[in-house]
Each structure stands twice: as structure tokens, then as C-alpha cells.
Protein backbone atom coordinates (compact mmCIF):
# COMPACT_ATOMS: atom_id res chain seq x y z
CA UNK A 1 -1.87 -19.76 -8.94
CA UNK A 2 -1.16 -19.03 -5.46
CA UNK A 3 -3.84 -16.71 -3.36
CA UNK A 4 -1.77 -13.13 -3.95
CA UNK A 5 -1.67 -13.68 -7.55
CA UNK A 6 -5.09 -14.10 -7.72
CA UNK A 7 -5.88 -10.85 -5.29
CA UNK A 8 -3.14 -8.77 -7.28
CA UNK A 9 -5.39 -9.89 -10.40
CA UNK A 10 -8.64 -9.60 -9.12
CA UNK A 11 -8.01 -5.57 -7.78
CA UNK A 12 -5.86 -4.61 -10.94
CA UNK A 13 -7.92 -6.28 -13.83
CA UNK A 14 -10.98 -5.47 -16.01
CA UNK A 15 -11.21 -9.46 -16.29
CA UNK A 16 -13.42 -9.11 -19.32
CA UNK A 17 -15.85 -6.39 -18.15
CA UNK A 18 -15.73 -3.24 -19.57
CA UNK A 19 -17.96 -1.82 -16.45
CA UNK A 20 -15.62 -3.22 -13.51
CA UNK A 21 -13.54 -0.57 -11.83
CA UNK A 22 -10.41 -1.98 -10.66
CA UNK A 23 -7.77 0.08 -8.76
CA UNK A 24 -5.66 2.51 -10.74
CA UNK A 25 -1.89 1.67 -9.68
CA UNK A 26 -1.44 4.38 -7.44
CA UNK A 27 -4.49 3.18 -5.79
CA UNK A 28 -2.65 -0.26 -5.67
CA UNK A 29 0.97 0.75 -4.68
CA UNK A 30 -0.95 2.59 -1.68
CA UNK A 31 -3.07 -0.45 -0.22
CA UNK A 32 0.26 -2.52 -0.98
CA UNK A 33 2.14 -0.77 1.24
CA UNK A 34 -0.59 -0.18 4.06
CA UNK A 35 -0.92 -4.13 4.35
CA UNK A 36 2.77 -4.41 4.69
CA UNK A 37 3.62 -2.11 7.32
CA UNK A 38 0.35 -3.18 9.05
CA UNK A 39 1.43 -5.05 12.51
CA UNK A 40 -1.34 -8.17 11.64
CA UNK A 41 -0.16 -7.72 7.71
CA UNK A 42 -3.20 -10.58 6.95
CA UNK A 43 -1.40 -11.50 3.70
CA UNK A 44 -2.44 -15.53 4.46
CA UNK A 45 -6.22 -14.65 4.16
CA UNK A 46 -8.94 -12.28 3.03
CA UNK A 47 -9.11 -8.62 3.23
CA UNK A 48 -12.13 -7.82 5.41
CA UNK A 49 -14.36 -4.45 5.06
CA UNK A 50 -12.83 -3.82 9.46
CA UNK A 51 -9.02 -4.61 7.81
CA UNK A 52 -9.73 -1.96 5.84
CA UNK A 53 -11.10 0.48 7.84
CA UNK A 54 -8.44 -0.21 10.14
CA UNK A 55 -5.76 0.52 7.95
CA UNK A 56 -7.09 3.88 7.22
CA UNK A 57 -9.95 3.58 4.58
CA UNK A 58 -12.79 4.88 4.37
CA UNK A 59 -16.03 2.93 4.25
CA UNK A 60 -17.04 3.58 0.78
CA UNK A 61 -13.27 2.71 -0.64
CA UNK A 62 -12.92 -0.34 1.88
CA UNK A 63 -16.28 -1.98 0.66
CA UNK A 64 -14.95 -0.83 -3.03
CA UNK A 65 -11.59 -3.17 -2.33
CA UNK A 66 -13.89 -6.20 -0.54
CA UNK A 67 -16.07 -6.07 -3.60
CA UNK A 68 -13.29 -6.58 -6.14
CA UNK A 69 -11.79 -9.49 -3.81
CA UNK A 70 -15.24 -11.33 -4.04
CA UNK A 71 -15.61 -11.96 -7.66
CA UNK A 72 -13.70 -15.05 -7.88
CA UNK A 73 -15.76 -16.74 -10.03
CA UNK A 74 -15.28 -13.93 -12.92
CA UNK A 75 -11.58 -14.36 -12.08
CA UNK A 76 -12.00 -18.13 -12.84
CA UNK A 77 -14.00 -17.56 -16.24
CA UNK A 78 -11.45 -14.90 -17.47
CA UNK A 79 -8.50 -17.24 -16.94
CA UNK A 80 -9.99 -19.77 -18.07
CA UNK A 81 -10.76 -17.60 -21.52
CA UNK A 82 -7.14 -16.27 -21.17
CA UNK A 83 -5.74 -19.97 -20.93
CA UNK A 84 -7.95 -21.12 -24.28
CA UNK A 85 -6.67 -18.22 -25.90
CA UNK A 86 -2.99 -18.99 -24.61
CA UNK A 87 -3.10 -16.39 -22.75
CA UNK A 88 -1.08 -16.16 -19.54
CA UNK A 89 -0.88 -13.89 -16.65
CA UNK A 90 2.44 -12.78 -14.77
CA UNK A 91 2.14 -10.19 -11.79
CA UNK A 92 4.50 -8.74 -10.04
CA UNK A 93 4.96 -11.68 -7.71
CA UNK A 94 4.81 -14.75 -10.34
CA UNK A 95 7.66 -16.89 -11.10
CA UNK A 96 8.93 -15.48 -14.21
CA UNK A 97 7.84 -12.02 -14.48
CA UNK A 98 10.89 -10.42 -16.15
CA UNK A 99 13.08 -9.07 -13.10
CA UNK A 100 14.44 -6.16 -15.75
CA UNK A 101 11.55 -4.70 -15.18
CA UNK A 102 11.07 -4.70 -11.59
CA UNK A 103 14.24 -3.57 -11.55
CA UNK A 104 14.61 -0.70 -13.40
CA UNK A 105 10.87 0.29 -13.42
CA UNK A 106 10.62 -0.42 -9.26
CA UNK A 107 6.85 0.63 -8.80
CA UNK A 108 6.47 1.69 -12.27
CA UNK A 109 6.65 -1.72 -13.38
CA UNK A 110 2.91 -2.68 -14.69
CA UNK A 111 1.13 -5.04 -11.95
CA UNK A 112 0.08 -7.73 -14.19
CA UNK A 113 1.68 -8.51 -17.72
CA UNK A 114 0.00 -10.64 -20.03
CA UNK A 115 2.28 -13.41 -22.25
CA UNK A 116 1.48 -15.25 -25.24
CA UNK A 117 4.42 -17.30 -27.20
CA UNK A 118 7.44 -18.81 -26.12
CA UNK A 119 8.23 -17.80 -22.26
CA UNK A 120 11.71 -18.95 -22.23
CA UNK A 121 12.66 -15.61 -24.41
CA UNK A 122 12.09 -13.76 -21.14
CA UNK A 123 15.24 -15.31 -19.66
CA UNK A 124 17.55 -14.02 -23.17
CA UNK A 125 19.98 -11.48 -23.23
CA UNK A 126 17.63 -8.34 -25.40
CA UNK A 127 18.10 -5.32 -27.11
CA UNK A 128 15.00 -2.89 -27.80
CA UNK A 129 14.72 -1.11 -31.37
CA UNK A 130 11.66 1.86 -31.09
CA UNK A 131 11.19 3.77 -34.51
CA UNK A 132 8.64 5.58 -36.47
CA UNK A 133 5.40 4.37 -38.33
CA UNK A 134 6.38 6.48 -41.38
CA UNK A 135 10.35 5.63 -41.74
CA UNK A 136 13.06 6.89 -44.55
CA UNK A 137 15.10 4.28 -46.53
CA UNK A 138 18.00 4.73 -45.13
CA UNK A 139 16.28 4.55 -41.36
CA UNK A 140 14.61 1.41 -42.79
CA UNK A 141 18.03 -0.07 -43.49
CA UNK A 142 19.17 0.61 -40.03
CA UNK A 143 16.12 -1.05 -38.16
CA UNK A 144 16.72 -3.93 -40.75
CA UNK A 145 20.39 -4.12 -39.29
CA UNK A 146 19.46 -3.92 -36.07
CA UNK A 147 16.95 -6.89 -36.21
CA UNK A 148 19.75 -9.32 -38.16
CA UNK A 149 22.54 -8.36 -35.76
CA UNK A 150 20.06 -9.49 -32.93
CA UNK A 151 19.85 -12.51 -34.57
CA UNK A 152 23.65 -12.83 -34.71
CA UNK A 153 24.30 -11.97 -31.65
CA UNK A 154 22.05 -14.07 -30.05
CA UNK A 155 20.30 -11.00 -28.34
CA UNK A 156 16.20 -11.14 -28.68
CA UNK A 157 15.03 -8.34 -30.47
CA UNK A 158 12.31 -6.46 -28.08
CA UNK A 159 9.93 -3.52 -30.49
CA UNK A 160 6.59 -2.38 -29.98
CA UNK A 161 4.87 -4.78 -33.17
CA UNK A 162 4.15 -1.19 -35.00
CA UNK A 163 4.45 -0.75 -39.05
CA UNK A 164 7.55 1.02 -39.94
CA UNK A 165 10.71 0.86 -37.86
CA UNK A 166 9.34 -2.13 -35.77
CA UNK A 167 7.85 -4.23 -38.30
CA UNK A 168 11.20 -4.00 -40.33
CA UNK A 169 13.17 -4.88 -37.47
CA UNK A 170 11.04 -7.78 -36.10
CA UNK A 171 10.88 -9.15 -39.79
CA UNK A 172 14.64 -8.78 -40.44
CA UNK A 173 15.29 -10.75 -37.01
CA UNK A 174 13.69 -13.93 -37.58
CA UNK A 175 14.18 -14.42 -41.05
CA UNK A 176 18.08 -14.59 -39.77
CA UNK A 177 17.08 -16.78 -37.58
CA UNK A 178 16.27 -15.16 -34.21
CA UNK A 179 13.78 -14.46 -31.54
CA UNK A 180 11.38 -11.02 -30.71
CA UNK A 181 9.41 -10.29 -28.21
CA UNK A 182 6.33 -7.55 -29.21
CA UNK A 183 5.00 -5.40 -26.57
CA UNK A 184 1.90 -4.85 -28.07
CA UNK A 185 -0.81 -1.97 -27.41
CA UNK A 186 -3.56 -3.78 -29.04
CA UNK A 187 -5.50 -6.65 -28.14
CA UNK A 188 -3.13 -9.75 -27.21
CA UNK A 189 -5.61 -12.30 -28.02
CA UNK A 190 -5.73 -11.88 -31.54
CA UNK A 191 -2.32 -12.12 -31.89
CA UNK A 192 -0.73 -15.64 -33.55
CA UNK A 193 0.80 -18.29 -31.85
CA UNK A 194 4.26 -18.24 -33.51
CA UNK A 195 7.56 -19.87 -33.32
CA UNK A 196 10.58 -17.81 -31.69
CA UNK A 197 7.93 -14.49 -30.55
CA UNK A 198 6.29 -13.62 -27.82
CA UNK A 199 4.12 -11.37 -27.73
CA UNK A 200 3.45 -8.98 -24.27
CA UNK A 201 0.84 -6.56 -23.01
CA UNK A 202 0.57 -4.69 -19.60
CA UNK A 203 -3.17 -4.41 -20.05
CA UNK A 204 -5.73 -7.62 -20.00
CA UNK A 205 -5.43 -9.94 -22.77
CA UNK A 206 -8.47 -8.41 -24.45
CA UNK A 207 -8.14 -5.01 -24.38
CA UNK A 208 -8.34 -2.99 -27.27
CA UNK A 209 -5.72 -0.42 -29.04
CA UNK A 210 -5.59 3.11 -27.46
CA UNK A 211 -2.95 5.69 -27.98
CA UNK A 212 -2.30 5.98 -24.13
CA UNK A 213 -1.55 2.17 -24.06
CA UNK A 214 1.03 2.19 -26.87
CA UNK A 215 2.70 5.77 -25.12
CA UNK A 216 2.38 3.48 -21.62
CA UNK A 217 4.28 0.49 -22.83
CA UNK A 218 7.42 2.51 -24.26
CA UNK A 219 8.91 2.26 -20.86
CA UNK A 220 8.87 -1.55 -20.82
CA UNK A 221 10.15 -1.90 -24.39
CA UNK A 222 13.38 0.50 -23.17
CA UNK A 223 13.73 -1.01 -19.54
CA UNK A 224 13.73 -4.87 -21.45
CA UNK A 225 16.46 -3.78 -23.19
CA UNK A 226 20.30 -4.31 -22.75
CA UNK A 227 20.42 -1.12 -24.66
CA UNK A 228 17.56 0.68 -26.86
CA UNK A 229 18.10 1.88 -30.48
CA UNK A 230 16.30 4.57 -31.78
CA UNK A 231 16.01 3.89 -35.93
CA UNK A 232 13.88 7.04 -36.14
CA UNK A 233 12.20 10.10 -34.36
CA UNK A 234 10.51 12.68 -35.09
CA UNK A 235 10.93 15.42 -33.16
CA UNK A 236 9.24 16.39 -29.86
CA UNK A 237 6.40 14.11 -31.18
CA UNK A 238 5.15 10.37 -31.36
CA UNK A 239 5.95 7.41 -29.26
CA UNK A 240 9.36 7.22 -30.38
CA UNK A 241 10.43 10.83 -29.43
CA UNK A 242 8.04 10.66 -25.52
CA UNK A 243 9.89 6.92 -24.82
CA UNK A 244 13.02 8.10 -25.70
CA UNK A 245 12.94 11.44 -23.58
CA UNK A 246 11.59 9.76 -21.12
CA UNK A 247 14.68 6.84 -21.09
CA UNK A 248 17.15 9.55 -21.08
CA UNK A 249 15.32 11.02 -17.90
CA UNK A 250 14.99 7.72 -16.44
CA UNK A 251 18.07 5.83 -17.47
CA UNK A 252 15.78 2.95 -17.67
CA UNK A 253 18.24 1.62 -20.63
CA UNK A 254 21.45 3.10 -22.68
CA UNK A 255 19.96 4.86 -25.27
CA UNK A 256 21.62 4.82 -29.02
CA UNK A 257 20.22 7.13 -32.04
CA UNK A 258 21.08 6.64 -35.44
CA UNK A 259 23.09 9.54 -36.51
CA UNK A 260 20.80 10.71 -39.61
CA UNK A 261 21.22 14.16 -39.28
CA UNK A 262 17.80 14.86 -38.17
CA UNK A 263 17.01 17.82 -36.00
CA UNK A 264 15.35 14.83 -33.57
CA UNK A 265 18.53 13.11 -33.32
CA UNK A 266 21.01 15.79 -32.64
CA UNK A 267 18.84 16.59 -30.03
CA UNK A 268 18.50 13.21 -28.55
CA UNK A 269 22.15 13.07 -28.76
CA UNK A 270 22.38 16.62 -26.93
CA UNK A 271 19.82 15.12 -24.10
CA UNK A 272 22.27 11.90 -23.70
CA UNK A 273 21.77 9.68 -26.37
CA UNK A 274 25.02 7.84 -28.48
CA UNK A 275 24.95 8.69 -32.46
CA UNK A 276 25.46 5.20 -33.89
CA UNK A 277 26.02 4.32 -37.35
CA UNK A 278 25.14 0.77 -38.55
CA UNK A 279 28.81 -0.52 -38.72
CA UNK A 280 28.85 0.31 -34.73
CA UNK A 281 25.72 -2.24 -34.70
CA UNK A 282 28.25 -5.58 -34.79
CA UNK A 283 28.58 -4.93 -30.69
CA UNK A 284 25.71 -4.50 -29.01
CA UNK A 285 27.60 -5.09 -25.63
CA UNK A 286 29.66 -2.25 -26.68
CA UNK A 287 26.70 0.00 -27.24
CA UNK A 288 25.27 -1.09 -23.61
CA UNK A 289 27.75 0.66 -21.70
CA UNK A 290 25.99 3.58 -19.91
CA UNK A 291 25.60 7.17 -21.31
CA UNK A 292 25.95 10.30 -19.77
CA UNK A 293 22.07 11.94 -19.57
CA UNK A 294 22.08 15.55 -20.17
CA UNK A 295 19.36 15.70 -17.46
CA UNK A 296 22.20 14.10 -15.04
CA UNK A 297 24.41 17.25 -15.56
């Protein structure tokens, strides 16, 4: 791991210990940029406490940063946790952190993602499915569809690992033969080492389940998407409904609703979104073209 990995980890990261206080990502995006338009940038060796003062801080906050740099040796024992666990760490700067979500995220992107599973699925065509816990039959049947024509047309299925919409999806997916990738909001550890996943979380590898984590992640389950299919919302409330609002603000991904009839879907489809039936599912590249956002109008 080169020496800005390990910095990046070492300022963004609990590393294990629920006390440590690393920097918030604004706090992050900030020092970022006032090493890099520094004129002695000092990217090839350590921050010092006088580097810091010098690029604006004050002493309190510049000791704050030096103090997170120091703790190597907790960095060590967390990876090497993390690496027993199979447990690995991409930030923004590793070789193959997904480029989708620099991308269309820019600074947004989370700092640090942590990977467990098969790697290579980063590198496959995907389309996103978000739905809700509690889901109809007929919205069932739809996030089944979704997760077999992924596996048809070679497209892996990204979803968020929830019951309902998600589960269905992920399940229908590889029993036809294909690939997911789970963007999980709980802890990644405990997840299973399993042929054809992976398995994703912006937060450190043991982390538990919050409700702001699984709100945070919608944006990288819609930006690692080709195009994102809503199986159900409900409306103006849940994950489903906030990531979707948010994607047609954000054109982070084409966003397709199925047309139930549901007061949340007509107005998704109002706000931007494309009513899709499950017929219109046998194209996904079809889907993918982009919509017109009612907040671009």
C-alpha cells in the first residue's frame, strides 16, 4: 500500500476504535485541497504540526491531523484484522476503486470503500435495483425480473442487501446464473465469502448498522449503475423514495420506476423518472439512455 493510501486511511478511518476521531469528509476535501495548491505540496513525506500551521490551521486542528498520521501501528493491526477477515480497503487513489463513482459522485464519492468477494465484478457492465423492505406481489415479481434479466444480460446486479425488493432481486440473479454486488449498511465482516458477490461498504469493515449509513450509501448503489430501477417506493419516505429524489436531482444514474400506479411512482415519473413495465426489462441499454429531470426544467 503506497504512503497516501495509508494517510487517506489513517485521517478518514475509525480503524477499530470506537473513541478515535477521524476527519469528517468536508474536513478531508479541505486539507486535500490546501496540500495541493500549497507551493512545497509535501505529498512524498509527513505532514508536520509547522506544514500545518502554514497552510492555515490552527494549532489545536494541526496537532489533531499530526496525531491521526502517527498511529501507524493501529493502522497495521486493523489491516491486518481487515485482511484475516478478507477484508480490503480501496480509497480514492487505489488501483481499482470503481471510477463510476469518482465520476459521477466527484467529491461525494466516499474516501475509503471497503470490498469483500470477487473484485473483478467492479470492472462489469451494472444495473442498480433499490426497492422497499415491505414489497407487493406484483413489485416482488418485478425485482425478481430485474435480477434474472441481469443475469441474461450479463449486467451485475448492484442492491443495497435489504429484505424485500433487494433480497428478491439479488436471489433471482444468481440462481440464473449471475453476479451482485451488495452495498451493505451493516457490518462487512460478517458477511460470507461467496461465489459471484461482492459485498461493499463506505464505512470500516466493522462498523455496525445505522439508518444514516444505509440513507448514505443510496448514492453509490444509483451512481454504480448503468441505469437504476426502482421496484418500489413509498412515498416521500424510506431509502428508496430519499435515493431516488436525490438521483433525479443529481443525475447520478437514469432512473426507471415500475409503473404500479402508486401515488410514489407517478410522482417519481413527474420528477424525471421512466414508467417501465417488466416486458421493457429485456434492454437494459435501452433503459440507460438519459431522462429528462423535472428539476432540469
Amino acid at each position: 500500500m503506497r504512503p497516501a493510501e495509508r494517510g487517506f486511511l489513517l485521517l478518514t478511518g475509525s480503524l477499530g476504535d470506537p473513541q478515535r476521531k477521524p476527519l469528517t469528509v468536508s474536513q478531508f476535501r479541505v486539507l486535500a485541497s490546501r496540500v495541493r495548491n500549497a507551493a512545497d505540496p509535501g505529498e512524498d513525506r509527513d505532514l508536520t504540526q509547522r506544514d500545518l500551521l502554514a497552510l492555515g490551521y490552527g494549532g489545536d486542528m494541526a496537532q489533531r491531523i499530526v496525531d491521526l498520521l502517527s498511529e501507524e501501528a493501529l493502522l497495521d493491526h486493523y489491516l491486518q484484522r481487515g485482511h484475516k477477515l478478507g477484508c480490503r480497503p480501496l480509497s480514492r487513489i487505489s488501483e481499482g476503486y470503481p471510477k463510476t463513482l469518482k465520476k459521477k459522485l466527484g467529491l461525494e464519492s466516499p474516501g475509503c470503500i471497503w470490498a469483500k468477494g470477487d473484485l473483478s465484478l467492479l470492472d462489469r457492465p451494472c444495473v442498480s435495483l433499490v426497492g422497499s423492505r415491505e414489497i407487493r406481489q406484483e413489485n416482488k415479481e418485478f425485482a425478481r425480473q430485474v435480477g434474472i434479466e441481469a443475469a441474461r444480460q450479463g449486467y451485475a446486479l448492484v442492491s443495497g442487501n435489504a429484505r424485500g425488493a433487494d433480497s428478491v432481486a439479488q436471489r433471482a440473479c444468481l440462481e440464473a446464473g449471475g453476479s451482485v454486488i451488495c452495498v451493505v449498511a451493516d457490518e462487512l465482516a460478517s458477511k460470507p465469502l461467496l461465489e459471484r458477490v461482492l459485498f461493499l461498504s463506505e464505512d470500516d469493515f466493522d462498523q455496525p448498522f445505522s439508518a444514516q449509513r444505509a440513507l448514505s450509501r443510496n448514492r453509490c448503489i444509483h451512481a454504480l449503475g448503468a441505469v437504476t430501477l426502482v421496484a418500489q417506493a413509498e412515498l416521500r419516505s424510506g431509502g428508496s423514495w430519499d435515493g431516488s429524489a436525490r438521483n433525479l436531482r443529481c443525475g447520478w444514474s437514469p432512473l426507471c420506476c415500475f409503473n404500479d400506479g402508486s401515488d410514489a411512482a407517478l410522482e417519481l415519473v413527474q420528477m424525471g423518472a421512466l414508467p417501465v413495465s417488466a416486458p421493457e426489462l429485456s434492454d437494459f441499454a435501452a433503459l440507460s439512455r438519459e431522462n429528462i429531470s423535472f428539476f432540469d426544467q
